[in-house]
C-alpha atoms as a PDB file:
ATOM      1  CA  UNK A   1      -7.157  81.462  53.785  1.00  0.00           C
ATOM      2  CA  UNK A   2      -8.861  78.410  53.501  1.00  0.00           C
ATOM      3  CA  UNK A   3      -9.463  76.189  56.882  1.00  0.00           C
ATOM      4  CA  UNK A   4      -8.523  72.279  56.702  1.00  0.00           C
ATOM      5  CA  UNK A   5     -11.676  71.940  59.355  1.00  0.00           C
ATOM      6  CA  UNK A   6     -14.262  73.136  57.032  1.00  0.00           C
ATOM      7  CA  UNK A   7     -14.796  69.366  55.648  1.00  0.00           C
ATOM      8  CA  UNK A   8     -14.388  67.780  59.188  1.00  0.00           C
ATOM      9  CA  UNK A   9     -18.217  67.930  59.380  1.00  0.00           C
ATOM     10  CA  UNK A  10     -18.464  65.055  56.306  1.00  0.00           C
ATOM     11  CA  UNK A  11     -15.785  62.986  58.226  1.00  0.00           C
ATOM     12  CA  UNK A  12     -18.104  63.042  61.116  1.00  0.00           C
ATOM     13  CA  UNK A  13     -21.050  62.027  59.305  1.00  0.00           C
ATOM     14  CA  UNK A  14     -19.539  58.974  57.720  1.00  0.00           C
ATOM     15  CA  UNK A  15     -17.194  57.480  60.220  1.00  0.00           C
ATOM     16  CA  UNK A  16     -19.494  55.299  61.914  1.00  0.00           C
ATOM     17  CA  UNK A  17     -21.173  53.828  58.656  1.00  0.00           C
ATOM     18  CA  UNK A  18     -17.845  53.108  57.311  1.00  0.00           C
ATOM     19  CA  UNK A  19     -16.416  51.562  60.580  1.00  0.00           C
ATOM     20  CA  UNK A  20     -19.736  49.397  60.858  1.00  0.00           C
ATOM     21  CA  UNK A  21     -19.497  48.657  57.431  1.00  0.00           C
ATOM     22  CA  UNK A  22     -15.494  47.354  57.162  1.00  0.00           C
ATOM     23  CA  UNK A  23     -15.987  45.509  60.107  1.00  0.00           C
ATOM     24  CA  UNK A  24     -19.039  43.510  58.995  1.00  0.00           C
ATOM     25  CA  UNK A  25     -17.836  42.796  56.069  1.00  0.00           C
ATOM     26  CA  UNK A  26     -13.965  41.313  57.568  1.00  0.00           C
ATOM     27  CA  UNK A  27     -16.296  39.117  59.730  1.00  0.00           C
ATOM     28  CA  UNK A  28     -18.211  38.252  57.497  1.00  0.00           C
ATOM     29  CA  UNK A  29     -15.770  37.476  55.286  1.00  0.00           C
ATOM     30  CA  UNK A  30     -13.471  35.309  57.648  1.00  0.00           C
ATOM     31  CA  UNK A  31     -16.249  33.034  58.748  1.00  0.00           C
ATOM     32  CA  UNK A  32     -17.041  32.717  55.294  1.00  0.00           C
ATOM     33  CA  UNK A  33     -13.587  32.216  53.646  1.00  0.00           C
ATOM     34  CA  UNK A  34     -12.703  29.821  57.262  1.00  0.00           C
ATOM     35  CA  UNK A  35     -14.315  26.649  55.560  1.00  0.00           C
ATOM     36  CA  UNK A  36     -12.262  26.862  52.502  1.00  0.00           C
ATOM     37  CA  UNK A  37      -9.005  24.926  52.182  1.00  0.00           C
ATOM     38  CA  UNK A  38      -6.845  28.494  52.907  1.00  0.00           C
ATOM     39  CA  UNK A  39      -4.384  29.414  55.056  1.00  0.00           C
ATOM     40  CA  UNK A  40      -5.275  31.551  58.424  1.00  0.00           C
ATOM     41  CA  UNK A  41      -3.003  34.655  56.604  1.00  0.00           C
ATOM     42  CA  UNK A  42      -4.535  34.425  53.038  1.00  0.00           C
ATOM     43  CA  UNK A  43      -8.047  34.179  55.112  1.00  0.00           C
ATOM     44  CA  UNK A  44      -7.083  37.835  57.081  1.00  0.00           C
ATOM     45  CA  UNK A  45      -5.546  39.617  54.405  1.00  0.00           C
ATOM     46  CA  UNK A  46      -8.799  39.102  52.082  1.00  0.00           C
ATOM     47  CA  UNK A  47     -10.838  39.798  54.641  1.00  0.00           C
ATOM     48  CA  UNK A  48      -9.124  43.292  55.012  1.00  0.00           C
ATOM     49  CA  UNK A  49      -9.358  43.423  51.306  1.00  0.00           C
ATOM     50  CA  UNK A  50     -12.941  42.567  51.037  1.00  0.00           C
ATOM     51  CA  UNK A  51     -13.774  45.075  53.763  1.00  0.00           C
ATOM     52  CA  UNK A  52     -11.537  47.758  52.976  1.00  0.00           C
ATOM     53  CA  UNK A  53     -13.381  48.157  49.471  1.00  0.00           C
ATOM     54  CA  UNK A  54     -16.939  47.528  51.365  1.00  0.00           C
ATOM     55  CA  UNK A  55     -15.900  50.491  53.192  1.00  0.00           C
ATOM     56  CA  UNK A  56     -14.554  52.496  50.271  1.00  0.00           C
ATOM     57  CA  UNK A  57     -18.064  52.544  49.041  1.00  0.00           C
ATOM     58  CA  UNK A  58     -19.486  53.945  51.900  1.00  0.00           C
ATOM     59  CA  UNK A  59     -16.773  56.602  52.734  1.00  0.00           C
ATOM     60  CA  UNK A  60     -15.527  57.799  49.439  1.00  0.00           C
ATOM     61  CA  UNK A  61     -18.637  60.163  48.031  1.00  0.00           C
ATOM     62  CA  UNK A  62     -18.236  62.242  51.463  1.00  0.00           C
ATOM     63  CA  UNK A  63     -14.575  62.036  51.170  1.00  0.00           C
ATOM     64  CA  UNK A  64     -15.170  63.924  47.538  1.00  0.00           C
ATOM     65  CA  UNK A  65     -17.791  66.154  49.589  1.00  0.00           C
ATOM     66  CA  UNK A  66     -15.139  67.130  52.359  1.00  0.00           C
ATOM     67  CA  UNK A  67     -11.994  68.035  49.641  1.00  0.00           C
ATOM     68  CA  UNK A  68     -14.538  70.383  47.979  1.00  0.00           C
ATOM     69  CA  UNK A  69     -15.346  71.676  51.107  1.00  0.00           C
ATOM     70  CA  UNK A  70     -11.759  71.974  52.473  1.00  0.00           C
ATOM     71  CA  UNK A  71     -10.936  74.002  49.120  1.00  0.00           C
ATOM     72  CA  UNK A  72     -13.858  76.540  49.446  1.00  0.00           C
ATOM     73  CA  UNK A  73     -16.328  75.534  46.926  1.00  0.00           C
ATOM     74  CA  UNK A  74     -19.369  74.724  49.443  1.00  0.00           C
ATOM     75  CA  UNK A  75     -20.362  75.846  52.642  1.00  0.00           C
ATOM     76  CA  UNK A  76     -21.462  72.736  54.071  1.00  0.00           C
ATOM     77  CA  UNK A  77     -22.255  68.670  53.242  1.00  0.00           C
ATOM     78  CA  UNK A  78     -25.756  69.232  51.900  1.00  0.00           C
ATOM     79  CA  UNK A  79     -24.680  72.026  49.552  1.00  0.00           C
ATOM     80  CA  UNK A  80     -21.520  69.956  48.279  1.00  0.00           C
ATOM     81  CA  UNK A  81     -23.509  66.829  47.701  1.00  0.00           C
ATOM     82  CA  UNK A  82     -26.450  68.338  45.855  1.00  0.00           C
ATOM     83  CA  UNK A  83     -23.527  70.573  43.675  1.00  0.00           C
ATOM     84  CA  UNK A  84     -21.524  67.338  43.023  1.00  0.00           C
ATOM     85  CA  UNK A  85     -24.806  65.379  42.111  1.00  0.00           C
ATOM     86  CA  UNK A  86     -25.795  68.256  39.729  1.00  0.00           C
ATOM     87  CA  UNK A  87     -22.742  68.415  38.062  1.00  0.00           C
ATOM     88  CA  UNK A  88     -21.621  65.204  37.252  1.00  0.00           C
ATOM     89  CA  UNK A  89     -24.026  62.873  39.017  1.00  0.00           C
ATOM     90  CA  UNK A  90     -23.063  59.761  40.634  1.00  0.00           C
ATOM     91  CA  UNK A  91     -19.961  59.440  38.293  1.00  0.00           C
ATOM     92  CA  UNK A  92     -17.285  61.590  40.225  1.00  0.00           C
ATOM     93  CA  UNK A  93     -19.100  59.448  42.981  1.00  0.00           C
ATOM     94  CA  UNK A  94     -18.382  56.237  41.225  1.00  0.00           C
ATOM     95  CA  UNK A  95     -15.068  57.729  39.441  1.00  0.00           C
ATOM     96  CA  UNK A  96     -13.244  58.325  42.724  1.00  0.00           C
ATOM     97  CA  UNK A  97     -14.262  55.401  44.457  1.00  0.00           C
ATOM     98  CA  UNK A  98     -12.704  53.263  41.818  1.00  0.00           C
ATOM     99  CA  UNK A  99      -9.230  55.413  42.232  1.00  0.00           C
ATOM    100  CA  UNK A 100      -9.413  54.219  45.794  1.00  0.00           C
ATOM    101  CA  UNK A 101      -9.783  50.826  45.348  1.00  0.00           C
ATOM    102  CA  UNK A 102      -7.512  50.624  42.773  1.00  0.00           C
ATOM    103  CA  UNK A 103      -4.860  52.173  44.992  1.00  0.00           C
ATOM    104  CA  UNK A 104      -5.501  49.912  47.911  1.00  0.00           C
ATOM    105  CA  UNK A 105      -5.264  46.800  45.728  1.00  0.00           C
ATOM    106  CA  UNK A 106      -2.019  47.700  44.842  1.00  0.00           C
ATOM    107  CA  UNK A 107      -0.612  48.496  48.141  1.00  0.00           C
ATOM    108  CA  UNK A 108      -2.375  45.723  49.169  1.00  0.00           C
ATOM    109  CA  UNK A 109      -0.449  43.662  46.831  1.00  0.00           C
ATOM    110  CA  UNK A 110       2.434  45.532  47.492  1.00  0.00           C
ATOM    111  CA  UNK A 111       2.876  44.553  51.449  1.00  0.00           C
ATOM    112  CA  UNK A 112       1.649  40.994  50.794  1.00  0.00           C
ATOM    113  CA  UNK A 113       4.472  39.806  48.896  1.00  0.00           C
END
């Protein structure tokens, strides 16, 4: 039987980062978007955007790390990582991320309208 908790360890390790990282980036992206011409909605909702994807790059390779590990292909993060980086290199990095974001602009777009 394989245990759901065996990635929880990679979840751990990136929540933080990713946190930090989406919520820079929203308030960042507010103060920057607040002197254009735009309403106060349009100014939130790509703020989200913008930091939603910000933090898709940060979360997404240890998401890829924790499914491998949840499936029983690694012992731990540092294992999965260097396996994932031998096999494919930064592309199933890269590949996934780009799944995400592709999938969050179109629910994005989705609850907008």
């Amino acid at each position: 039987m394989v245990s759901k908790l065996k990635g929880i360890s990679a979840n751990f390790v990136v929540s933080f980062p990713a946190a930090f990282t989406f919520f820079t980036v929203y308030d960042g992206s507010k103060i920057a978007l607040s002197n254009a011409n735009i309403h106060p909605a349009y100014i939130n909702l790509c703020s989200a955007a913008f930091g939603e994807i910000a933090q898709n790059i940060v979360r997404n390779p240890l998401e890829v790390c924790k499914q491998q590990m949840q499936i029983g292909l690694h012992k731990d993060i540092w294992e999965t990582l260097r396996a994932v980086y031998r096999v494919k290199g930064n592309t199933l990095f890269v590949l996934h991320n780009l799944t995400n974001v592709c999938r969050f602009l179109c629910w994005l777009l989705l609850h907008s309208t």
